[in-house]
PDB file of N, CA and C in Angstrom:
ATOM      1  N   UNK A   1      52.659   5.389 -66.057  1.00  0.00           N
ATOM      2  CA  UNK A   1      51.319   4.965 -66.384  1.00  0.00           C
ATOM      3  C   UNK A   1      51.366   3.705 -67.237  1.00  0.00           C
ATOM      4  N   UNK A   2      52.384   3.600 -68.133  1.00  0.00           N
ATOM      5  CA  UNK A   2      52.721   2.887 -69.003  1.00  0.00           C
ATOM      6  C   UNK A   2      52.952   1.233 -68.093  1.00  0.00           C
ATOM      7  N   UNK A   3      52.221   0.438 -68.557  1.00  0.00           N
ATOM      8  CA  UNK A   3      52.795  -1.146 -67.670  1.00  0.00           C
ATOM      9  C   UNK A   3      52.706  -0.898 -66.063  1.00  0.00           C
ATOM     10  N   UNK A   4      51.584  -0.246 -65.963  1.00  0.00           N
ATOM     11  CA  UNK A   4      51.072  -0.208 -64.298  1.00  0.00           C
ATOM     12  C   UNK A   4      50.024  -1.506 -64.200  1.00  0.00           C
ATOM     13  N   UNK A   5      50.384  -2.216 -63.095  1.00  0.00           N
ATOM     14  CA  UNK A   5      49.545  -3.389 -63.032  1.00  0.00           C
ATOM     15  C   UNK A   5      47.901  -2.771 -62.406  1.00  0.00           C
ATOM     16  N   UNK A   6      47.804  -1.867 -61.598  1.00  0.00           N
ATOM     17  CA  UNK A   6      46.852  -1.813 -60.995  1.00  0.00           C
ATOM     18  C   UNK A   6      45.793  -0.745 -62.821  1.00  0.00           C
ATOM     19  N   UNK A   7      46.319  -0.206 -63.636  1.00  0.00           N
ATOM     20  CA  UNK A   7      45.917   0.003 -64.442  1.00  0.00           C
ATOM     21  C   UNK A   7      45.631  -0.828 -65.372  1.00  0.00           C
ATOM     22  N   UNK A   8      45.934  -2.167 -65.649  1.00  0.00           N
ATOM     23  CA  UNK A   8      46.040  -3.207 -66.699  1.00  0.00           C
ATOM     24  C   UNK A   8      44.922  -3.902 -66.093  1.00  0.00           C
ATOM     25  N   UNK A   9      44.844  -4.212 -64.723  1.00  0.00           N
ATOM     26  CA  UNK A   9      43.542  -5.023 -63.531  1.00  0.00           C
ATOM     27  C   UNK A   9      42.665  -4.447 -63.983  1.00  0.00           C
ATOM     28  N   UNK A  10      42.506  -2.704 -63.888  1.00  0.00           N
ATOM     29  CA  UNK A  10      40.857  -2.236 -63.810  1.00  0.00           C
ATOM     30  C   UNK A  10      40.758  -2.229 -65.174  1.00  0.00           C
ATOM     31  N   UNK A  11      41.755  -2.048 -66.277  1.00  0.00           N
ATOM     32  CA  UNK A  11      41.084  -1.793 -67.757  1.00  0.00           C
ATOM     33  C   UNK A  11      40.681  -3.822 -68.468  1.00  0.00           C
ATOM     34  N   UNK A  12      41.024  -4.400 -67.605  1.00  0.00           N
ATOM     35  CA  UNK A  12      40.203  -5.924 -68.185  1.00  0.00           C
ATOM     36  C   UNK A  12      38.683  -5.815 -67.491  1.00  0.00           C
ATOM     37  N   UNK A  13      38.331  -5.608 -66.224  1.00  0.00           N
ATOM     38  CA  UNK A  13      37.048  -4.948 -66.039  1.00  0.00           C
ATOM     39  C   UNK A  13      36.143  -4.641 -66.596  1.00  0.00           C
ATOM     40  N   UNK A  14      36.892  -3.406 -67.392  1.00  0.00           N
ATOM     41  CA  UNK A  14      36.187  -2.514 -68.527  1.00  0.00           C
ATOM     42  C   UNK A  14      36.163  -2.875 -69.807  1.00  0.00           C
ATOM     43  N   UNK A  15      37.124  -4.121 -69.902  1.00  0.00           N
ATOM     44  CA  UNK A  15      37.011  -4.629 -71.495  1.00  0.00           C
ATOM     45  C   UNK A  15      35.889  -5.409 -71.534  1.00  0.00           C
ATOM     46  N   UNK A  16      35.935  -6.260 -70.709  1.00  0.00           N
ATOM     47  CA  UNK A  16      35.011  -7.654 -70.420  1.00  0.00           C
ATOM     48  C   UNK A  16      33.669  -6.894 -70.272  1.00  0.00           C
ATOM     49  N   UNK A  17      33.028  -5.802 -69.839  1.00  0.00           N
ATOM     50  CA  UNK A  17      31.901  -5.046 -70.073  1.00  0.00           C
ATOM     51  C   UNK A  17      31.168  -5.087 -71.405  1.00  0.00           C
ATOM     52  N   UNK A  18      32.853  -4.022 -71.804  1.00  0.00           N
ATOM     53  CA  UNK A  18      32.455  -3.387 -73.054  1.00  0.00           C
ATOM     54  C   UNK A  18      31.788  -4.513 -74.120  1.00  0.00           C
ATOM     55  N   UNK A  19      33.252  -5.760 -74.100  1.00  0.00           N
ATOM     56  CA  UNK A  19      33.094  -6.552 -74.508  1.00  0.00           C
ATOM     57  C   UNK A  19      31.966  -7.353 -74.812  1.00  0.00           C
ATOM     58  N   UNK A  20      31.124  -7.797 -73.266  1.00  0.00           N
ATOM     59  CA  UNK A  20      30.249  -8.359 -73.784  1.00  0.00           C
ATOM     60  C   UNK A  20      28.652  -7.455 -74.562  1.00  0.00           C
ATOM     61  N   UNK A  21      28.259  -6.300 -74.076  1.00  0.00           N
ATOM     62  CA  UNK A  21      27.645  -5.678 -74.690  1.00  0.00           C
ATOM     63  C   UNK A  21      27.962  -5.597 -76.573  1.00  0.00           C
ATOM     64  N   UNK A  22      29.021  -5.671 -76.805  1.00  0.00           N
ATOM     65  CA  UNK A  22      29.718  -5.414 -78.150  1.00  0.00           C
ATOM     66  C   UNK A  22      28.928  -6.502 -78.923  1.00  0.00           C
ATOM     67  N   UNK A  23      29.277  -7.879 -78.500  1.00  0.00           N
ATOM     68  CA  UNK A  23      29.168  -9.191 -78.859  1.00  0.00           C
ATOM     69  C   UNK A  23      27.566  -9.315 -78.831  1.00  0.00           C
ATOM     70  N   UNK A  24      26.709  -8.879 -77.876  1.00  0.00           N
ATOM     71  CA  UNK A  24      25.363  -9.059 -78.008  1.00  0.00           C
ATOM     72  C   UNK A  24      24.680  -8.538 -79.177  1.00  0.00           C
ATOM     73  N   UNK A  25      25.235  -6.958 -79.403  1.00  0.00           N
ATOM     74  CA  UNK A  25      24.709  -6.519 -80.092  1.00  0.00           C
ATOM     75  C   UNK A  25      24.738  -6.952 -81.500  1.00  0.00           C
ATOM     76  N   UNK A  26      26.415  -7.699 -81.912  1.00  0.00           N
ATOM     77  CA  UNK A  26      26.945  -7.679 -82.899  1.00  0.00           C
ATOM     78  C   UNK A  26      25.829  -9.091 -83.476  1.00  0.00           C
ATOM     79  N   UNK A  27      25.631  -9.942 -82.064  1.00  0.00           N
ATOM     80  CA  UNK A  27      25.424 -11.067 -82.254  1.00  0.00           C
ATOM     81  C   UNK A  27      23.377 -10.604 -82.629  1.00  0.00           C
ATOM     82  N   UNK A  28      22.991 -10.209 -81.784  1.00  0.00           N
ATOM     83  CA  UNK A  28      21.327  -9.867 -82.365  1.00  0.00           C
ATOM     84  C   UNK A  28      21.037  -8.827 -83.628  1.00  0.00           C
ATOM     85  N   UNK A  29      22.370  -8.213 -84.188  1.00  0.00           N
ATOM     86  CA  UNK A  29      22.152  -7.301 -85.440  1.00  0.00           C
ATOM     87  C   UNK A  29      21.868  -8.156 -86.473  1.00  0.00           C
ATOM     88  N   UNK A  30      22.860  -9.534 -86.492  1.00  0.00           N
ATOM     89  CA  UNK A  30      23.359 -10.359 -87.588  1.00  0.00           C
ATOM     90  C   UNK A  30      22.088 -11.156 -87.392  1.00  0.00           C
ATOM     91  N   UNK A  31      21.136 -11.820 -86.459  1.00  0.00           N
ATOM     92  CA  UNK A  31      20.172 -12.246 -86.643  1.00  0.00           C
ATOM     93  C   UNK A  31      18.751 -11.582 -87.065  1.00  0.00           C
ATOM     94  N   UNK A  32      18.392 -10.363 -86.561  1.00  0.00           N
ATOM     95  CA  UNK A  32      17.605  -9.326 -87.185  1.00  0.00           C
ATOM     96  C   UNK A  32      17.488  -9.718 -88.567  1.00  0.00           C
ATOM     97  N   UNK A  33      19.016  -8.801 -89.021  1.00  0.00           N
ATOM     98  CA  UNK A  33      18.978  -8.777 -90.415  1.00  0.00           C
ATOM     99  C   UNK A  33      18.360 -10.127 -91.138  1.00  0.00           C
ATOM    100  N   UNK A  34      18.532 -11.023 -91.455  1.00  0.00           N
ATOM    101  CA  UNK A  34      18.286 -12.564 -91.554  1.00  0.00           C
ATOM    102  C   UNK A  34      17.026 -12.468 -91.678  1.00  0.00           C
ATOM    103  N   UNK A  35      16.364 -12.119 -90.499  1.00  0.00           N
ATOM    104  CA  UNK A  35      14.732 -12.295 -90.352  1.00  0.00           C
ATOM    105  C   UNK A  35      14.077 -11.599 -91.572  1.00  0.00           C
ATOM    106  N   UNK A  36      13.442 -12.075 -92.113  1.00  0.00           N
ATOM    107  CA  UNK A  36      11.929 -11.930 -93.411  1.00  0.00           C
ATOM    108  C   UNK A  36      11.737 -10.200 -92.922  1.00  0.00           C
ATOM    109  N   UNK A  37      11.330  -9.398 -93.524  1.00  0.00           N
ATOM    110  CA  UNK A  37      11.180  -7.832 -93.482  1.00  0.00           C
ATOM    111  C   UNK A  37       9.702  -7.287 -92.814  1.00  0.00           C
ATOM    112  N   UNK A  38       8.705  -8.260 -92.538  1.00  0.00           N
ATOM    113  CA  UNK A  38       7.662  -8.279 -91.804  1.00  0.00           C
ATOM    114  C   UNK A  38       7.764  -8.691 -90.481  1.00  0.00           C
ATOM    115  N   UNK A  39       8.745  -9.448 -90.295  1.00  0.00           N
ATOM    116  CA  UNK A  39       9.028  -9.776 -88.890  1.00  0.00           C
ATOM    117  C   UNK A  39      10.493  -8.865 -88.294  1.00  0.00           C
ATOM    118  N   UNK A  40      11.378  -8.402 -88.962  1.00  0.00           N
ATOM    119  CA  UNK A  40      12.045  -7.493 -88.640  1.00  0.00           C
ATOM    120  C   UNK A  40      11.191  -6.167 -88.508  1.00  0.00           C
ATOM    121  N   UNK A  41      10.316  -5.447 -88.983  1.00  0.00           N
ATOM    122  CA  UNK A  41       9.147  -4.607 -88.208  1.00  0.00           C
ATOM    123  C   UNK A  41       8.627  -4.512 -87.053  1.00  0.00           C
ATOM    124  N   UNK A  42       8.510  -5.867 -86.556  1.00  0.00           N
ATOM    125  CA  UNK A  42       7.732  -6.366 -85.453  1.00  0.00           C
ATOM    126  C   UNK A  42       8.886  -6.329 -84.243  1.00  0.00           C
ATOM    127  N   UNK A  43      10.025  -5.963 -84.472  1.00  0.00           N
ATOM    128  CA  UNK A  43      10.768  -6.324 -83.647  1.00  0.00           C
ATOM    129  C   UNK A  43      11.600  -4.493 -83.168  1.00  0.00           C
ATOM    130  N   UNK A  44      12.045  -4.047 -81.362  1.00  0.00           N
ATOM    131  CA  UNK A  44      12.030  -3.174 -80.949  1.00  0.00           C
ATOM    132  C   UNK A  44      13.435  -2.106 -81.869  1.00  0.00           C
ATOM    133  N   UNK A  45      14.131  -1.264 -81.431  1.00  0.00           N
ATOM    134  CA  UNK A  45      14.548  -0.122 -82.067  1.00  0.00           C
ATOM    135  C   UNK A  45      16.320  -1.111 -82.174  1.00  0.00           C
ATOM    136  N   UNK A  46      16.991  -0.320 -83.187  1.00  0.00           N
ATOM    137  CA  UNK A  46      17.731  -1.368 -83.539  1.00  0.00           C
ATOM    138  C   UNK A  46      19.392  -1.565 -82.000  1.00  0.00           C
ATOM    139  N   UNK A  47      19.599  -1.128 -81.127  1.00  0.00           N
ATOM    140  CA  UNK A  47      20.733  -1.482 -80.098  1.00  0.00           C
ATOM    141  C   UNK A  47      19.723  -2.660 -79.533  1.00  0.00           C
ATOM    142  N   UNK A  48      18.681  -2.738 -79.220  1.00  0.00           N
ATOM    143  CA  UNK A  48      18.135  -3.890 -78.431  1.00  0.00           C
ATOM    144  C   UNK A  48      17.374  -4.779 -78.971  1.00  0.00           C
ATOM    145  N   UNK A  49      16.720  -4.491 -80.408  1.00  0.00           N
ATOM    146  CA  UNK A  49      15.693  -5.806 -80.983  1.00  0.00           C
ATOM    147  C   UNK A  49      14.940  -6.028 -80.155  1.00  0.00           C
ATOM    148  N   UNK A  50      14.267  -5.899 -79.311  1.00  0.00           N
ATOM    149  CA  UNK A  50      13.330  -5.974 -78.017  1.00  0.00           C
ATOM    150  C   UNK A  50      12.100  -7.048 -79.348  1.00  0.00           C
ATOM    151  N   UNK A  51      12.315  -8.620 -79.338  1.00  0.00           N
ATOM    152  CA  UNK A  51      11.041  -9.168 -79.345  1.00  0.00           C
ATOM    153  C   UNK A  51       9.988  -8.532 -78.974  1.00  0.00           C
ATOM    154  N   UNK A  52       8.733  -8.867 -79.320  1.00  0.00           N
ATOM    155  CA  UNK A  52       7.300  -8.597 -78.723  1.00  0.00           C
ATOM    156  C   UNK A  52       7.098  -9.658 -77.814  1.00  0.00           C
ATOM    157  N   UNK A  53       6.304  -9.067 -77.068  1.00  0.00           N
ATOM    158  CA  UNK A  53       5.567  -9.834 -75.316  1.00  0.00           C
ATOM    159  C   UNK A  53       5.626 -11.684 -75.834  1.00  0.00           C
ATOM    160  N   UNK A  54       4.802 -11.801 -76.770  1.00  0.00           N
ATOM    161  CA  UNK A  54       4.036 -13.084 -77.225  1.00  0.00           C
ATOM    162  C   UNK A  54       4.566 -12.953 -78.687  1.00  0.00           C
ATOM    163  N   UNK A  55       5.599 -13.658 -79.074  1.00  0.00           N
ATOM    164  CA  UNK A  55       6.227 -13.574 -80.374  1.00  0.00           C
ATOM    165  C   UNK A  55       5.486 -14.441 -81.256  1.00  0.00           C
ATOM    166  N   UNK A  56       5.166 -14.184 -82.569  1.00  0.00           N
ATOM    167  CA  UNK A  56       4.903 -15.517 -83.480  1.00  0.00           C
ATOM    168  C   UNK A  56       6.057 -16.161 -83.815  1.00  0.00           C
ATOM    169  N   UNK A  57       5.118 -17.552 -84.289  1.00  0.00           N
ATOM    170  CA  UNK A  57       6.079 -18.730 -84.602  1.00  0.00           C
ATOM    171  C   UNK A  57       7.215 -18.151 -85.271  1.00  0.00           C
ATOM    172  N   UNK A  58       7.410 -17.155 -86.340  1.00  0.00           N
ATOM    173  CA  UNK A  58       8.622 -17.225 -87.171  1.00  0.00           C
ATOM    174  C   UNK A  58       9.467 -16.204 -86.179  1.00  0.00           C
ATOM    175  N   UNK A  59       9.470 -15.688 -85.488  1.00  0.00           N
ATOM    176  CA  UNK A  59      10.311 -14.807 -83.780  1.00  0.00           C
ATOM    177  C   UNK A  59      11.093 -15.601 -82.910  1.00  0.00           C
ATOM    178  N   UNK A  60       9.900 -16.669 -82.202  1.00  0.00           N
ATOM    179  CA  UNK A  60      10.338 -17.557 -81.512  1.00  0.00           C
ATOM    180  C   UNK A  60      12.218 -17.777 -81.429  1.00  0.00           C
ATOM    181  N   UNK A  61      12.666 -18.317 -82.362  1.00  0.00           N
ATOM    182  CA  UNK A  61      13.777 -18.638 -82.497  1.00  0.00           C
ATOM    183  C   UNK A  61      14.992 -17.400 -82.159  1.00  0.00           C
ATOM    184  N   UNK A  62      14.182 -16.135 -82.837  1.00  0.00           N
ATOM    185  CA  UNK A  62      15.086 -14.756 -82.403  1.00  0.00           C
ATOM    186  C   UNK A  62      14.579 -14.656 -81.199  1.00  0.00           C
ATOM    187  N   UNK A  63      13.644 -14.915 -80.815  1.00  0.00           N
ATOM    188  CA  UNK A  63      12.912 -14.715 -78.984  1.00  0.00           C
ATOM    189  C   UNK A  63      13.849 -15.050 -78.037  1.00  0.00           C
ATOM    190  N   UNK A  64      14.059 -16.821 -78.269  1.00  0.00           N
ATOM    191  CA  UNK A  64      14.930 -17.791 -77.597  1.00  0.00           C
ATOM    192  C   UNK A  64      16.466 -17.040 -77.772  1.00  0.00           C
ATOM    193  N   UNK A  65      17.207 -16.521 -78.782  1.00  0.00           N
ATOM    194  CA  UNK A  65      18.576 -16.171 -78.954  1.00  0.00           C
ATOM    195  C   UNK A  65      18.903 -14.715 -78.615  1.00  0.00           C
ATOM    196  N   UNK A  66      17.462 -14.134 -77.976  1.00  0.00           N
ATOM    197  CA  UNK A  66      17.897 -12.694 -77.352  1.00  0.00           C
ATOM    198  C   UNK A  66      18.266 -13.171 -76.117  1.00  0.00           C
ATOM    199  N   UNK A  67      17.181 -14.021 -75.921  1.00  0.00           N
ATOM    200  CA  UNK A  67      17.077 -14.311 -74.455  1.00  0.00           C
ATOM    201  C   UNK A  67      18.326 -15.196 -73.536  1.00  0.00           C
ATOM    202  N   UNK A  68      18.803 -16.152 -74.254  1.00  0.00           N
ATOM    203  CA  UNK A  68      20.278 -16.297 -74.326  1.00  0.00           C
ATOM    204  C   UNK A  68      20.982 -15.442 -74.033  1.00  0.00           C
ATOM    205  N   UNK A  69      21.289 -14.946 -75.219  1.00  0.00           N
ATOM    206  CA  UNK A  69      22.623 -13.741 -75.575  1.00  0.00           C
ATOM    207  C   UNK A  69      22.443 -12.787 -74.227  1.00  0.00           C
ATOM    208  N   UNK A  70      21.099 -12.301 -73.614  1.00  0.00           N
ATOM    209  CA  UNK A  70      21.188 -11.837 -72.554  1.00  0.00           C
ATOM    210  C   UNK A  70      21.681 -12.397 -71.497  1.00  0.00           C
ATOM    211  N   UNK A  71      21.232 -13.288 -70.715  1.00  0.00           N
ATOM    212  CA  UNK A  71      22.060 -14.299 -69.767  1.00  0.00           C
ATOM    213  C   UNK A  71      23.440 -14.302 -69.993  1.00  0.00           C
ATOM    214  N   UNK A  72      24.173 -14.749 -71.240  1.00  0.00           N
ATOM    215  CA  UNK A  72      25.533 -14.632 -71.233  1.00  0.00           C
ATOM    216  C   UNK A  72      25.933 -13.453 -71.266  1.00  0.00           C
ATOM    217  N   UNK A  73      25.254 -12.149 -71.598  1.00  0.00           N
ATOM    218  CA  UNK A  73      25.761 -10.856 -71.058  1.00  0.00           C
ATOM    219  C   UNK A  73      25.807 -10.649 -69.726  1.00  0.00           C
ATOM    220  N   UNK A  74      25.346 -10.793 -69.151  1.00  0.00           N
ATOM    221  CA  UNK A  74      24.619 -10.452 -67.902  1.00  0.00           C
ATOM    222  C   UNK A  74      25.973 -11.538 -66.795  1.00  0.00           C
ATOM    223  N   UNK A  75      26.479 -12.556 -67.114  1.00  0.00           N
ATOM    224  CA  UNK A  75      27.049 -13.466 -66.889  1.00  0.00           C
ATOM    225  C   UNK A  75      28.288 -12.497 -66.484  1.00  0.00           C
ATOM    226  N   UNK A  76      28.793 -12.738 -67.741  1.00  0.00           N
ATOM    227  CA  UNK A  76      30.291 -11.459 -68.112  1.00  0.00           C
ATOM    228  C   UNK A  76      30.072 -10.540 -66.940  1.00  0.00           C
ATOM    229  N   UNK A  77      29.407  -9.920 -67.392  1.00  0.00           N
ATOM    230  CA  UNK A  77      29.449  -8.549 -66.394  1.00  0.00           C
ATOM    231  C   UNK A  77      29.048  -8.920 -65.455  1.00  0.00           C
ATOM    232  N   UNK A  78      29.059 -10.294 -64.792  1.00  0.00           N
ATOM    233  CA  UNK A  78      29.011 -10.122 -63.231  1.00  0.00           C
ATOM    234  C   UNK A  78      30.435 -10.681 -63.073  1.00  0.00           C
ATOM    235  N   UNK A  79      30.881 -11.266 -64.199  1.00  0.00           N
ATOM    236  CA  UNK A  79      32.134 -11.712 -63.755  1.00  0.00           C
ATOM    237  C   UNK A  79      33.454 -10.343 -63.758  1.00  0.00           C
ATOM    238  N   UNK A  80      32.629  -9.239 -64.563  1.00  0.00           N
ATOM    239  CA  UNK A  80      33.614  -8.336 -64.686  1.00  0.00           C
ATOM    240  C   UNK A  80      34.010  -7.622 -63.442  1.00  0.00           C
ATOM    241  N   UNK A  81      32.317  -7.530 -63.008  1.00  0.00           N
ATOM    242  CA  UNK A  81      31.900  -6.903 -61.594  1.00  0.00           C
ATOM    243  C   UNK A  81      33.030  -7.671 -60.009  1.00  0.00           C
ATOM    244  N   UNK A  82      33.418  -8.741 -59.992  1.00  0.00           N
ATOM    245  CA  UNK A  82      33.665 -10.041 -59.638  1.00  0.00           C
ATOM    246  C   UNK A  82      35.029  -9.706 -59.485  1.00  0.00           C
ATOM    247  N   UNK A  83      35.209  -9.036 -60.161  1.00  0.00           N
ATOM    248  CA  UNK A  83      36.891  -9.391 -61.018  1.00  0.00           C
ATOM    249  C   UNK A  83      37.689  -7.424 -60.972  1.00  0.00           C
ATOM    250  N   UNK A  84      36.310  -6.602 -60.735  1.00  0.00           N
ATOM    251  CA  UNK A  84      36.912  -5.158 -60.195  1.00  0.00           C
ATOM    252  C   UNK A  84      36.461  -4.980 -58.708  1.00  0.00           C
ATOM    253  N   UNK A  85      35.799  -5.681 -58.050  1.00  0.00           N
ATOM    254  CA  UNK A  85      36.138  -6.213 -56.701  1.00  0.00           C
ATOM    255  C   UNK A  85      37.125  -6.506 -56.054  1.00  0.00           C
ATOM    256  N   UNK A  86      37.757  -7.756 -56.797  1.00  0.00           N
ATOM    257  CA  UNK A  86      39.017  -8.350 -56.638  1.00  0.00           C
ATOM    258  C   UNK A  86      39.955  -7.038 -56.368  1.00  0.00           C
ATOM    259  N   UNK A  87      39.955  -6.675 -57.686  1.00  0.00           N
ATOM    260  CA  UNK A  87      41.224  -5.270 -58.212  1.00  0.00           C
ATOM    261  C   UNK A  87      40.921  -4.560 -56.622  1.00  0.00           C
ATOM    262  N   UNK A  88      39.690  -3.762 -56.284  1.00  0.00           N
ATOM    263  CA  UNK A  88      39.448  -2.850 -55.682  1.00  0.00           C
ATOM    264  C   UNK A  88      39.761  -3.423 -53.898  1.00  0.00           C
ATOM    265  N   UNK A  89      39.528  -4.918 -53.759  1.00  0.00           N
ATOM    266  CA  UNK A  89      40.107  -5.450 -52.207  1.00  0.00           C
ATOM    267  C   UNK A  89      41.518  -5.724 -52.637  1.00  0.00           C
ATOM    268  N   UNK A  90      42.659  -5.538 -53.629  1.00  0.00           N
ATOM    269  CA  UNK A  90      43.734  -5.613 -53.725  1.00  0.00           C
ATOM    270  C   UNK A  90      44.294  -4.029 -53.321  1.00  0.00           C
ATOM    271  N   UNK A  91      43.711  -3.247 -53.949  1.00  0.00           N
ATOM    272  CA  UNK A  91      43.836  -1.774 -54.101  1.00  0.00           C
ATOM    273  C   UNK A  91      44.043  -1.490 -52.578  1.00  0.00           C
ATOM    274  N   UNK A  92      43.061  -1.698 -51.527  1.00  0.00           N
ATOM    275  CA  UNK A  92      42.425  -1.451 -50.108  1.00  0.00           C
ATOM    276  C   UNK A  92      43.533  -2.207 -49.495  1.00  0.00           C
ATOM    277  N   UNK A  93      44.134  -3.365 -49.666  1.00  0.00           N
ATOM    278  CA  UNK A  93      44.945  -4.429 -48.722  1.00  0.00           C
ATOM    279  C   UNK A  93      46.047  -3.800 -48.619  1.00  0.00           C
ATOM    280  N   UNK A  94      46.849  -3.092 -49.726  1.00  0.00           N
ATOM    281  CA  UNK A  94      47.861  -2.672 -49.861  1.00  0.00           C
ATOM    282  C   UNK A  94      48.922  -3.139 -50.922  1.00  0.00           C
ATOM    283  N   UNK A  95      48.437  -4.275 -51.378  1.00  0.00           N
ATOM    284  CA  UNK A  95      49.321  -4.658 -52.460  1.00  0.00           C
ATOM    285  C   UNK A  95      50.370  -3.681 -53.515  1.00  0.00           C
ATOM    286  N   UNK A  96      49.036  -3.060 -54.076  1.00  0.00           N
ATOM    287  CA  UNK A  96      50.019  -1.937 -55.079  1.00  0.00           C
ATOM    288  C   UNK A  96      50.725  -0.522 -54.396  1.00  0.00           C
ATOM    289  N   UNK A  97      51.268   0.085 -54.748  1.00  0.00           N
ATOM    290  CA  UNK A  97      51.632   1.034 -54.233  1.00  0.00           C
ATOM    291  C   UNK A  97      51.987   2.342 -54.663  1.00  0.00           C
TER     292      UNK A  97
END
């Protein structure tokens, strides 16, 4: 099990997932916090910060950097998706054994 390639392929998959979820969160906790204590209220339950529909001016900026940070999640994990494809038409061809 130890230094199996077809095990080392699917667990980068699963890092690059984990990974980017990790980083979003880590990355919209650290801005939350920051925000004034009336506008951290206004904002959804704490794994997602879910902005409101129509943010006010002092949001905006956390509005724009969810909305980001999502795209580059979303990115990752298609590249992870991309990339256990790969593993899984290597798996099917016959490569490993």
């Amino acid at each position: 099990m130890r230094g199996n390639p077809m095990i080392m392929l699917l667990s980068l998959s699963a890092l690059m997932w984990i990974g980017a979820q990790n980083w979003r969160r880590r990355k919209l906790k650290r801005a939350a916090r920051d925000l004034p204590t009336l506008m951290q209220r206004m904002l959804g339950p704490e794994p997602a910060f879910e902005p409101p529909a129509d943010p006010p001016e002092g949001l905006q900026g956390f509005a724009r950097l969810h909305d980001r940070t999502r795209r580059v999640e979303w990115i990752i994990r298609a590249v992870a998706l991309l990339w256990l494809g790969y593993v899984v038409f290597l798996l099917l061809k016959g490569t490993f054994q």
